[in-house]
PDB file of N, CA and C in Angstrom:
ATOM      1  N   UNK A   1      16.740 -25.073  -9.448  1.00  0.00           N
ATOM      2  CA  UNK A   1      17.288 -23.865  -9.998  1.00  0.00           C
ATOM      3  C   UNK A   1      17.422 -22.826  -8.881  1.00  0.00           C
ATOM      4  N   UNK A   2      18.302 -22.219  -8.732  1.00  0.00           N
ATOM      5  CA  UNK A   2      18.819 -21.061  -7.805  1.00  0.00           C
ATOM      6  C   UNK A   2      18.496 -19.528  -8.183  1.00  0.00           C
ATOM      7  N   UNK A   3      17.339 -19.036  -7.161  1.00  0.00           N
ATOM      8  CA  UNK A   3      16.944 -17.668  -7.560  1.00  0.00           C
ATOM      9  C   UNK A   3      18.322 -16.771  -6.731  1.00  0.00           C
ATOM     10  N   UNK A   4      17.757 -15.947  -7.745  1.00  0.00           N
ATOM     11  CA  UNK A   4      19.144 -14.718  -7.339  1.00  0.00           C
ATOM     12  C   UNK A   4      17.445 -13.143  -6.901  1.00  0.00           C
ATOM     13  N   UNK A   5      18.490 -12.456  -6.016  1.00  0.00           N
ATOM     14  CA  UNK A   5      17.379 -11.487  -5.662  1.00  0.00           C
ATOM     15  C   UNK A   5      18.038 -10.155  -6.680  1.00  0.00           C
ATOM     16  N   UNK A   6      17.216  -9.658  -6.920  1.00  0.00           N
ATOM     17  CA  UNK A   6      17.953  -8.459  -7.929  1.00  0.00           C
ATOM     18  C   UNK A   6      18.053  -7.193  -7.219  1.00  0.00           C
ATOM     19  N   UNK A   7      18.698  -5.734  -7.962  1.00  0.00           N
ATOM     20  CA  UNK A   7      19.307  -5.240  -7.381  1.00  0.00           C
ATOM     21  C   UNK A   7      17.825  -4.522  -6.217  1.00  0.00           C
ATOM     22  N   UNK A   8      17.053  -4.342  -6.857  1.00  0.00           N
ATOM     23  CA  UNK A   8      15.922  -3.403  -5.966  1.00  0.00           C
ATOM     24  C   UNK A   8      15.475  -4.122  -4.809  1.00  0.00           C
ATOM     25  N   UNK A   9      15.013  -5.808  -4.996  1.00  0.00           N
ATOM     26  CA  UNK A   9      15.027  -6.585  -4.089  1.00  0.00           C
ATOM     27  C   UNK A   9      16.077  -6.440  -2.712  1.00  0.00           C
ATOM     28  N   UNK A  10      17.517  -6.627  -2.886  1.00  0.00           N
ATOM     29  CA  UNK A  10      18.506  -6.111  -2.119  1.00  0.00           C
ATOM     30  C   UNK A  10      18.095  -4.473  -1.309  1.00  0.00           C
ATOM     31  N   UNK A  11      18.374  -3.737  -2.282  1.00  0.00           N
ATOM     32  CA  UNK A  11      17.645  -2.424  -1.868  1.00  0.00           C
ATOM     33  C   UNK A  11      16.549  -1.750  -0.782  1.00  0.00           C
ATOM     34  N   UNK A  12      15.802  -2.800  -1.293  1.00  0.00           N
ATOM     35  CA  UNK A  12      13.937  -2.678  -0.174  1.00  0.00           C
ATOM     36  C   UNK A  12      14.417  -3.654   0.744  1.00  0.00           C
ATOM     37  N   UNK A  13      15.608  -4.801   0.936  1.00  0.00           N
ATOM     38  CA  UNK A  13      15.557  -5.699   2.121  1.00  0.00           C
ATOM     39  C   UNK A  13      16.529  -4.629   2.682  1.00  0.00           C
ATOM     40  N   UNK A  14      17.160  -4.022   2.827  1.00  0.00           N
ATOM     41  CA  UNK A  14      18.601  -2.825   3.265  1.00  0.00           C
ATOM     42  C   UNK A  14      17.520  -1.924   3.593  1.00  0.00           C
ATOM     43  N   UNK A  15      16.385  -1.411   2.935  1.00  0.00           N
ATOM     44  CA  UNK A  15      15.982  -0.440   3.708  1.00  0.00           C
ATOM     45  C   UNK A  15      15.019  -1.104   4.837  1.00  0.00           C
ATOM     46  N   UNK A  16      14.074  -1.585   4.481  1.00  0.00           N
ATOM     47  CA  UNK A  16      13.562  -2.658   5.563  1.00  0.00           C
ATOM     48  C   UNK A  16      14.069  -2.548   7.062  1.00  0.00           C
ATOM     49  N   UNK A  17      15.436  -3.483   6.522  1.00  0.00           N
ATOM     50  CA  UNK A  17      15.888  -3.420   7.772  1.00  0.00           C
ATOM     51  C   UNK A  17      16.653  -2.388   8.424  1.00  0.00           C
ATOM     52  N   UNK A  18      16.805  -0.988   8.093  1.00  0.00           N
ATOM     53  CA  UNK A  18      17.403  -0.147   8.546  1.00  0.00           C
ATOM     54  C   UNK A  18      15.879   0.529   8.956  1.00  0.00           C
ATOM     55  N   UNK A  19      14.606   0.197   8.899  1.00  0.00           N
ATOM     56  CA  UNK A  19      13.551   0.719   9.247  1.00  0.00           C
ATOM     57  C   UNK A  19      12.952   0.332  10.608  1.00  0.00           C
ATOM     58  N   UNK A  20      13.503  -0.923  11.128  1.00  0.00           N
ATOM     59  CA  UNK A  20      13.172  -1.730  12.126  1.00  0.00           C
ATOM     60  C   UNK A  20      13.985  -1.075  13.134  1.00  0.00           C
ATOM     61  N   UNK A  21      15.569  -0.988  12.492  1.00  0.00           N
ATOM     62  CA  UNK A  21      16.572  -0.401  13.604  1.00  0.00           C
ATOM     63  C   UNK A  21      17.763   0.228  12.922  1.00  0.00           C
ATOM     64  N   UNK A  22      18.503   1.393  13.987  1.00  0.00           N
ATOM     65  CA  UNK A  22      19.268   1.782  13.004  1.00  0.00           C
ATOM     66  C   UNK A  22      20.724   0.972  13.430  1.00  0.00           C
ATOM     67  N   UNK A  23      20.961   0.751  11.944  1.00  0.00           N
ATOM     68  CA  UNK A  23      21.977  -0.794  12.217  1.00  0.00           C
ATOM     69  C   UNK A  23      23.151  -0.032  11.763  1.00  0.00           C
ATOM     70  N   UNK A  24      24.486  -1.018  12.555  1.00  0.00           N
ATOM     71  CA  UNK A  24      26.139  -0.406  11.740  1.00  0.00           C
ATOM     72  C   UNK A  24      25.704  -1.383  10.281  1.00  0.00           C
ATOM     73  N   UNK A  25      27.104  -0.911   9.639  1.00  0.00           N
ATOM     74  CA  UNK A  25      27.016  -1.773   8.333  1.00  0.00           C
ATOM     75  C   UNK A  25      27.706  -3.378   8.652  1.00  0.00           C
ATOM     76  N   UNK A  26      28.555  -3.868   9.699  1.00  0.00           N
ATOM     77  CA  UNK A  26      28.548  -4.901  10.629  1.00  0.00           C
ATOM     78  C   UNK A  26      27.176  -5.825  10.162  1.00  0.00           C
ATOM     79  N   UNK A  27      26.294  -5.266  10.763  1.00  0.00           N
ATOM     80  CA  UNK A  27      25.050  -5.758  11.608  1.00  0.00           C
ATOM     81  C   UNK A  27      24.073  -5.920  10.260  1.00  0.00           C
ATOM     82  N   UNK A  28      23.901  -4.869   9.592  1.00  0.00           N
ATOM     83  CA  UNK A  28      23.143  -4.848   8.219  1.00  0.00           C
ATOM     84  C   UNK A  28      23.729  -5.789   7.355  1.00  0.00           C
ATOM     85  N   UNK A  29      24.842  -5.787   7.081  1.00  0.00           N
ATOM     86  CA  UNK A  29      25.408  -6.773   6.707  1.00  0.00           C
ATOM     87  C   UNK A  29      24.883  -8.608   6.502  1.00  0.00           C
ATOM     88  N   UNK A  30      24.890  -8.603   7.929  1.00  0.00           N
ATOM     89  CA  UNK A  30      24.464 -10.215   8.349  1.00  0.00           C
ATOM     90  C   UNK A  30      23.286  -9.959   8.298  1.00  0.00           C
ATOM     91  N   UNK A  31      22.414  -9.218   8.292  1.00  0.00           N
ATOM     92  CA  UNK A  31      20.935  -9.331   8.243  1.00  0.00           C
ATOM     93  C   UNK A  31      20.361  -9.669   6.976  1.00  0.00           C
ATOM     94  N   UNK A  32      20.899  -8.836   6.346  1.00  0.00           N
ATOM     95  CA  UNK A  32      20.177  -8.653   4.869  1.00  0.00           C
ATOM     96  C   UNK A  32      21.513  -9.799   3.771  1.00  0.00           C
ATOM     97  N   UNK A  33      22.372 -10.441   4.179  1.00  0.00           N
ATOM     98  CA  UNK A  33      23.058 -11.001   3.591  1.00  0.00           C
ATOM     99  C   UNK A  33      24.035 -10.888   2.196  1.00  0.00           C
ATOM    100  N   UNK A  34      24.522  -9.595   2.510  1.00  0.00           N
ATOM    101  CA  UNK A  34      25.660  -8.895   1.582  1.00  0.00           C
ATOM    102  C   UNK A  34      26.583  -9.003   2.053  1.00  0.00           C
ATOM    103  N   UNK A  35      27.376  -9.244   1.260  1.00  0.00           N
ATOM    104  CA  UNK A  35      29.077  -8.890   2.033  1.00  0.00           C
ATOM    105  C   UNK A  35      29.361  -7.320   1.838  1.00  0.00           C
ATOM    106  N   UNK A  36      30.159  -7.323   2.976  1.00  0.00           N
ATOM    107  CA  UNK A  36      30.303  -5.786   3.609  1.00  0.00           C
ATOM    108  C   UNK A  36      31.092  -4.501   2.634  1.00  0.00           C
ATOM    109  N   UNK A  37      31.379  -4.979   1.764  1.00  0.00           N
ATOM    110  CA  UNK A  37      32.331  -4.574   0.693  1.00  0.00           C
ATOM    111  C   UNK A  37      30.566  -3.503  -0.173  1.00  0.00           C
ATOM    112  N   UNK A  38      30.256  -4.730  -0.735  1.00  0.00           N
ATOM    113  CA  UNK A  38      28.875  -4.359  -1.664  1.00  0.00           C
ATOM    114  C   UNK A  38      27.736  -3.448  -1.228  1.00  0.00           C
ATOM    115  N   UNK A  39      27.920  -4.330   0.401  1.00  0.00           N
ATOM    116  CA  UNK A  39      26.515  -3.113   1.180  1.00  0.00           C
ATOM    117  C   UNK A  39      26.678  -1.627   1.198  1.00  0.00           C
ATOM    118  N   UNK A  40      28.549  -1.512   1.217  1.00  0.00           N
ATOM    119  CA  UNK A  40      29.063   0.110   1.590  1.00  0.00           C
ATOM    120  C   UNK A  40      28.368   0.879   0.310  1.00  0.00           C
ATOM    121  N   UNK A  41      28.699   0.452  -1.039  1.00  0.00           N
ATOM    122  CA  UNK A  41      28.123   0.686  -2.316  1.00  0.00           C
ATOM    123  C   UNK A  41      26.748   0.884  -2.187  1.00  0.00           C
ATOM    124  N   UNK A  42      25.640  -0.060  -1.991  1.00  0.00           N
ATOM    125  CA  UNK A  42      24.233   0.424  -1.626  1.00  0.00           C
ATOM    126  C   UNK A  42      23.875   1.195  -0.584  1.00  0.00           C
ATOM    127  N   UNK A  43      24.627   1.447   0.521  1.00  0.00           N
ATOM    128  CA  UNK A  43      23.899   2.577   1.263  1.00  0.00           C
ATOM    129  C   UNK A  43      24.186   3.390   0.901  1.00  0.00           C
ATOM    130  N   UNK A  44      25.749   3.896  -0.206  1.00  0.00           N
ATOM    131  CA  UNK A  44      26.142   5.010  -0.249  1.00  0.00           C
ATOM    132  C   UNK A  44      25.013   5.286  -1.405  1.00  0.00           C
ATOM    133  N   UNK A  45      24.336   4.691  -2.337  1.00  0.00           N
ATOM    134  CA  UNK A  45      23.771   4.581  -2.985  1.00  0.00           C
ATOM    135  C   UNK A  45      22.550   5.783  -2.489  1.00  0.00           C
ATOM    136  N   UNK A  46      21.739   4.570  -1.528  1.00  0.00           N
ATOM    137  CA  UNK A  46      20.556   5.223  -0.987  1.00  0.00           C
ATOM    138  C   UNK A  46      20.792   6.593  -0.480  1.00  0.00           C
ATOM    139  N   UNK A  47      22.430   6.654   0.152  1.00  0.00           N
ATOM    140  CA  UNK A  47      22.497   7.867   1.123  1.00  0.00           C
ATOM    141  C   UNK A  47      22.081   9.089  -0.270  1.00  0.00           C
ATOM    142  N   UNK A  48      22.870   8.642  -1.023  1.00  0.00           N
ATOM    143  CA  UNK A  48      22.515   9.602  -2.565  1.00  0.00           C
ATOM    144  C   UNK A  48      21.372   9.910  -3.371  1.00  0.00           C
ATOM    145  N   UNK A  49      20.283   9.172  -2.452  1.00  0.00           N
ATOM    146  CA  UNK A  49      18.702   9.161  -3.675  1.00  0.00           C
ATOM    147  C   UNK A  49      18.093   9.478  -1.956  1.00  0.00           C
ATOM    148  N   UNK A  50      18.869  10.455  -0.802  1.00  0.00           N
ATOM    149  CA  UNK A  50      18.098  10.597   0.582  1.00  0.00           C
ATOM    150  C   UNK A  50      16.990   9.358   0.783  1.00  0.00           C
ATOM    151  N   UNK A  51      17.241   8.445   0.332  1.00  0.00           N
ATOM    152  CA  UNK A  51      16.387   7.346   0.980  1.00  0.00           C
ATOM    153  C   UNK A  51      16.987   6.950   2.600  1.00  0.00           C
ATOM    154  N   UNK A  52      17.884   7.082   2.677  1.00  0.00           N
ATOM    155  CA  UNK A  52      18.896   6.568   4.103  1.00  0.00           C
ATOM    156  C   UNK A  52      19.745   7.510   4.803  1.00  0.00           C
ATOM    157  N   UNK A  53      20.023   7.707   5.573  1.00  0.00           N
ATOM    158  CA  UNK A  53      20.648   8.630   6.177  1.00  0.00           C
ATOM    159  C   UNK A  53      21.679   8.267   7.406  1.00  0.00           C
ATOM    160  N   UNK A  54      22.702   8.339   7.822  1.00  0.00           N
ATOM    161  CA  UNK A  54      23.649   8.429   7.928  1.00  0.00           C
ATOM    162  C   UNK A  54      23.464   8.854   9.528  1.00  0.00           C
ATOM    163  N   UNK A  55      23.805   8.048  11.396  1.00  0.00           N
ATOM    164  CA  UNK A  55      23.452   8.838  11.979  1.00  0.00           C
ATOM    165  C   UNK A  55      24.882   9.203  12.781  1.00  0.00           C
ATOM    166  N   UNK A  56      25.223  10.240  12.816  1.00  0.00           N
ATOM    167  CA  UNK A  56      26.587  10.203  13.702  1.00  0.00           C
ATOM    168  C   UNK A  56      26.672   9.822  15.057  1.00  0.00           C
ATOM    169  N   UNK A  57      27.684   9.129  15.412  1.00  0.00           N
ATOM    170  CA  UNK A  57      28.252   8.692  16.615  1.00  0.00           C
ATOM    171  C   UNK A  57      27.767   9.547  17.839  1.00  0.00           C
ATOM    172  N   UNK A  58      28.307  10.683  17.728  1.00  0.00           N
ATOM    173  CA  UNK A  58      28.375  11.731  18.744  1.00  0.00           C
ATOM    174  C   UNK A  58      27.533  13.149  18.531  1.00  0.00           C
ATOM    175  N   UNK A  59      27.420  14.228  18.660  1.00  0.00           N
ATOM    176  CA  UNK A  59      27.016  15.272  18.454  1.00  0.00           C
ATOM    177  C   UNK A  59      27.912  16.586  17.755  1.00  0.00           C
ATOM    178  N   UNK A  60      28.079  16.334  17.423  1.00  0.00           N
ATOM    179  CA  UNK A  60      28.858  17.311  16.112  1.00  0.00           C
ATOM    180  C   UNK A  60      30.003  16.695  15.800  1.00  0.00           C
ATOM    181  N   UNK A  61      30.181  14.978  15.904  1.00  0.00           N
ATOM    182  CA  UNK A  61      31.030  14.204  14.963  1.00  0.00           C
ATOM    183  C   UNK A  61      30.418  13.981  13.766  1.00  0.00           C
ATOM    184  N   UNK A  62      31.549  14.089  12.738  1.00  0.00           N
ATOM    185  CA  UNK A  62      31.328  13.449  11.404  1.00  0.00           C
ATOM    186  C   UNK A  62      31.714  12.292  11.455  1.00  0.00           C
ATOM    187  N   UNK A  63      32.082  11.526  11.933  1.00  0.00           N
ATOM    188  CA  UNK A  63      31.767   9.548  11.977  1.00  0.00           C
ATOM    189  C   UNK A  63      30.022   9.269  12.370  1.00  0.00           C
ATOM    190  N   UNK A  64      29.943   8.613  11.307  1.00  0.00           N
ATOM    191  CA  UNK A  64      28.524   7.853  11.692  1.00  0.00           C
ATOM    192  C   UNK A  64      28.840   6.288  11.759  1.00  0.00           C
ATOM    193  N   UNK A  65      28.245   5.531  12.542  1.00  0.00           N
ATOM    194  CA  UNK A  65      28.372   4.396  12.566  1.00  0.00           C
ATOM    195  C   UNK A  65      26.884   3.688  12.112  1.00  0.00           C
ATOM    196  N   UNK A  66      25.713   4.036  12.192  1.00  0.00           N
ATOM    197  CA  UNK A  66      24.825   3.808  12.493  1.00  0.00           C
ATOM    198  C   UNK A  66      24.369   4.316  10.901  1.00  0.00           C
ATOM    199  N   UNK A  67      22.697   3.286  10.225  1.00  0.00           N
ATOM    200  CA  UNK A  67      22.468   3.775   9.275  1.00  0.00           C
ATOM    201  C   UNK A  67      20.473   3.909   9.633  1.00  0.00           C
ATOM    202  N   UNK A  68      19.773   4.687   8.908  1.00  0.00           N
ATOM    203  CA  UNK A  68      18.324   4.576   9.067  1.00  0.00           C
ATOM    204  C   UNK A  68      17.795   5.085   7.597  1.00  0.00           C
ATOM    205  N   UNK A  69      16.437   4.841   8.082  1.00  0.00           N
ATOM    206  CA  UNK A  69      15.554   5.110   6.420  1.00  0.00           C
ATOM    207  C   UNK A  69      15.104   6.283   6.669  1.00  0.00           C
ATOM    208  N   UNK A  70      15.305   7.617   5.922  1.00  0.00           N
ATOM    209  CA  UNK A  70      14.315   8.477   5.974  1.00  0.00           C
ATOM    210  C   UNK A  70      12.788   8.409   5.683  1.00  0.00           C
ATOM    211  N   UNK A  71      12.327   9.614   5.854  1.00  0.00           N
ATOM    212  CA  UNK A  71      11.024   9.693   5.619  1.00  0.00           C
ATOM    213  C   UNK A  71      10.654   9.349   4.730  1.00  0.00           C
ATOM    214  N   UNK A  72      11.748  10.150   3.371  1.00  0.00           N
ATOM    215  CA  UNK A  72      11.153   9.690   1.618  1.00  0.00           C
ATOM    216  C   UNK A  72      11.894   8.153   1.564  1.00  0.00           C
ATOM    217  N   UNK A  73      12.699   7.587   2.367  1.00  0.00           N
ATOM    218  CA  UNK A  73      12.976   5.961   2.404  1.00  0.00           C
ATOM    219  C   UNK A  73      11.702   5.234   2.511  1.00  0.00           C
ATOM    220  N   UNK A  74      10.641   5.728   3.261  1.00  0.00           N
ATOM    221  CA  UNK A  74       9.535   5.113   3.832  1.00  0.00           C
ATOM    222  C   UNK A  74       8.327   5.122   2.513  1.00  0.00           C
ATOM    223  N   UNK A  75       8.266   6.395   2.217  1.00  0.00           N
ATOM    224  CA  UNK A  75       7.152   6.587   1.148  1.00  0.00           C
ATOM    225  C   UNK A  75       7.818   5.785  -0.248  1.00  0.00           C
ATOM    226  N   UNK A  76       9.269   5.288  -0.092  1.00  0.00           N
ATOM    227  CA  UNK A  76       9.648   4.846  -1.446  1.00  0.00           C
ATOM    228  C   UNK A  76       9.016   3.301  -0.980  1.00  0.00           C
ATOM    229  N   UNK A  77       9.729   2.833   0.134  1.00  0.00           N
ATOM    230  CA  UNK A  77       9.179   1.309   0.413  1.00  0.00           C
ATOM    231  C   UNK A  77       7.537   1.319   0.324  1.00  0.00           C
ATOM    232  N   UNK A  78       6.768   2.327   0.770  1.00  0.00           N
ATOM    233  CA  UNK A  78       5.248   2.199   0.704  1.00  0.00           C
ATOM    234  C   UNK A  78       4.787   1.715  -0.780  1.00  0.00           C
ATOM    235  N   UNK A  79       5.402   2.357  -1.655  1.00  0.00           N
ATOM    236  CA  UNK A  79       5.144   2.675  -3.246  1.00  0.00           C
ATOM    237  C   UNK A  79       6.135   0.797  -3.945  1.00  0.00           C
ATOM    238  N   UNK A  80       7.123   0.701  -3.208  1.00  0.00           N
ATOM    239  CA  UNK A  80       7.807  -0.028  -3.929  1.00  0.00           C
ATOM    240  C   UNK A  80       6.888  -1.762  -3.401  1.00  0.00           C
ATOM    241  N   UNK A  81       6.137  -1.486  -2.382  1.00  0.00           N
ATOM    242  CA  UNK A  81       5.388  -2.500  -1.808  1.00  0.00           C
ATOM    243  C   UNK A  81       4.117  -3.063  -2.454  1.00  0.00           C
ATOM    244  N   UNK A  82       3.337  -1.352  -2.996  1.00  0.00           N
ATOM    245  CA  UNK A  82       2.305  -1.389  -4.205  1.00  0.00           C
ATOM    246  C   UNK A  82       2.680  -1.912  -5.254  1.00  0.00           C
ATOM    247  N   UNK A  83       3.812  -1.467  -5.600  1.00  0.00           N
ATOM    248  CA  UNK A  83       4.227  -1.920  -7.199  1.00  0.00           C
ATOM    249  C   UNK A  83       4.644  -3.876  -7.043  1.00  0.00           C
ATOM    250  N   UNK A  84       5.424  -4.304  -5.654  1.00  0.00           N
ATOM    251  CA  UNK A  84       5.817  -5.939  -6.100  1.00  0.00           C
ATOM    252  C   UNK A  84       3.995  -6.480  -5.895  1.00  0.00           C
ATOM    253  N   UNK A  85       3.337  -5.742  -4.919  1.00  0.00           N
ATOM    254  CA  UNK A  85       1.662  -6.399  -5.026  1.00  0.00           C
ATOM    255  C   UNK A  85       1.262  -6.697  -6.540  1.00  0.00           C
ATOM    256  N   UNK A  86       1.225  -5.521  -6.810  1.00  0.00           N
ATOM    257  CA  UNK A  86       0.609  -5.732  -8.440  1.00  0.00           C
ATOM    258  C   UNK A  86       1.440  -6.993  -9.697  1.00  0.00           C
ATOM    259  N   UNK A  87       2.745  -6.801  -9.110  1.00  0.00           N
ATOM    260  CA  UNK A  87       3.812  -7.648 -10.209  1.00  0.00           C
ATOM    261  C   UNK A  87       2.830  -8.847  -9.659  1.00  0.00           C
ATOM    262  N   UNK A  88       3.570  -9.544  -8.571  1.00  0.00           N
ATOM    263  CA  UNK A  88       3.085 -10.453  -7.964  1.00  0.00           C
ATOM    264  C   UNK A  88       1.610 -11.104  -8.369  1.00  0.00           C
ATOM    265  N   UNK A  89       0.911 -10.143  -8.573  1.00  0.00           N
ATOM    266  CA  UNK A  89      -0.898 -10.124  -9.096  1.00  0.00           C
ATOM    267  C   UNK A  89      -0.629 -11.150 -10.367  1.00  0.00           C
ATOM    268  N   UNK A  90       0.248 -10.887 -11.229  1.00  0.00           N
ATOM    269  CA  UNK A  90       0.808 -11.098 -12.651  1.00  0.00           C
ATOM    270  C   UNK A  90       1.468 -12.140 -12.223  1.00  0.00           C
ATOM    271  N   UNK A  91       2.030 -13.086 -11.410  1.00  0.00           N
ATOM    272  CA  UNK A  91       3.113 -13.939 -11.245  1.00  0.00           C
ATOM    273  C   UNK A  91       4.794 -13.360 -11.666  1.00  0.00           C
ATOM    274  N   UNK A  92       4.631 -12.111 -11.508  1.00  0.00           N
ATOM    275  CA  UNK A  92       6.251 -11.470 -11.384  1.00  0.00           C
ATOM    276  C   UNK A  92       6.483 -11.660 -10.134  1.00  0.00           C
ATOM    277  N   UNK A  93       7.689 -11.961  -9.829  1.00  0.00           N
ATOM    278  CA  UNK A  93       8.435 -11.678  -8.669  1.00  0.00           C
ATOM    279  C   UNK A  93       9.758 -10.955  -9.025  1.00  0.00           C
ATOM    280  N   UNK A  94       9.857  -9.856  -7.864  1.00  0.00           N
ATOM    281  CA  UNK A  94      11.240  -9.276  -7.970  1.00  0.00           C
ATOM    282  C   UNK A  94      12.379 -10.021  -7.391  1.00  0.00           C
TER     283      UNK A  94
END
């Protein structure tokens, strides 16, 4: 049988890896294994709940190429790490 990862799963692997480095959506892409279409949708997502942030190219360009986790990105993964422990405790997996 074929597990599927759900949407928060996706979510915490996108921030994850925008925590390690700050990645284009290219690069995040192949990491976390979305097609590039869907990922634009979840960061714009996160960019909207300030979990992620957006870093520009240049110094007072509005092109960003580059994406990272904020601070409250970090305290959400801390919390969202407690909560799959405990599922997990239960035999939930996200």
């Amino acid at each position: 049988m074929r597990t599927y990862r759900t949407e928060i799963a996706i979510l915490l692997e996108i921030l994850r890896a925008m925590d390690t480095d700050e990645l284009s959506l290219a690069k995040l892409s192949r990491r976390v294994n979305v097609p590039y279409r869907r990922l634009e949708e979840y960061v714009e997502e996160l960019g909207r709940r300030k979990l992620a942030e957006a870093v520009p190219d240049d110094e007072g360009s509005d092109r960003a190429t580059h994406f990272r986790v904020t601070d409250e990105g970090r305290k959400f993964m801390t919390e969202a790490r407690q909560f799959e422990w405990f599922l997990h405790a239960y035999g939930i997996h996200l």
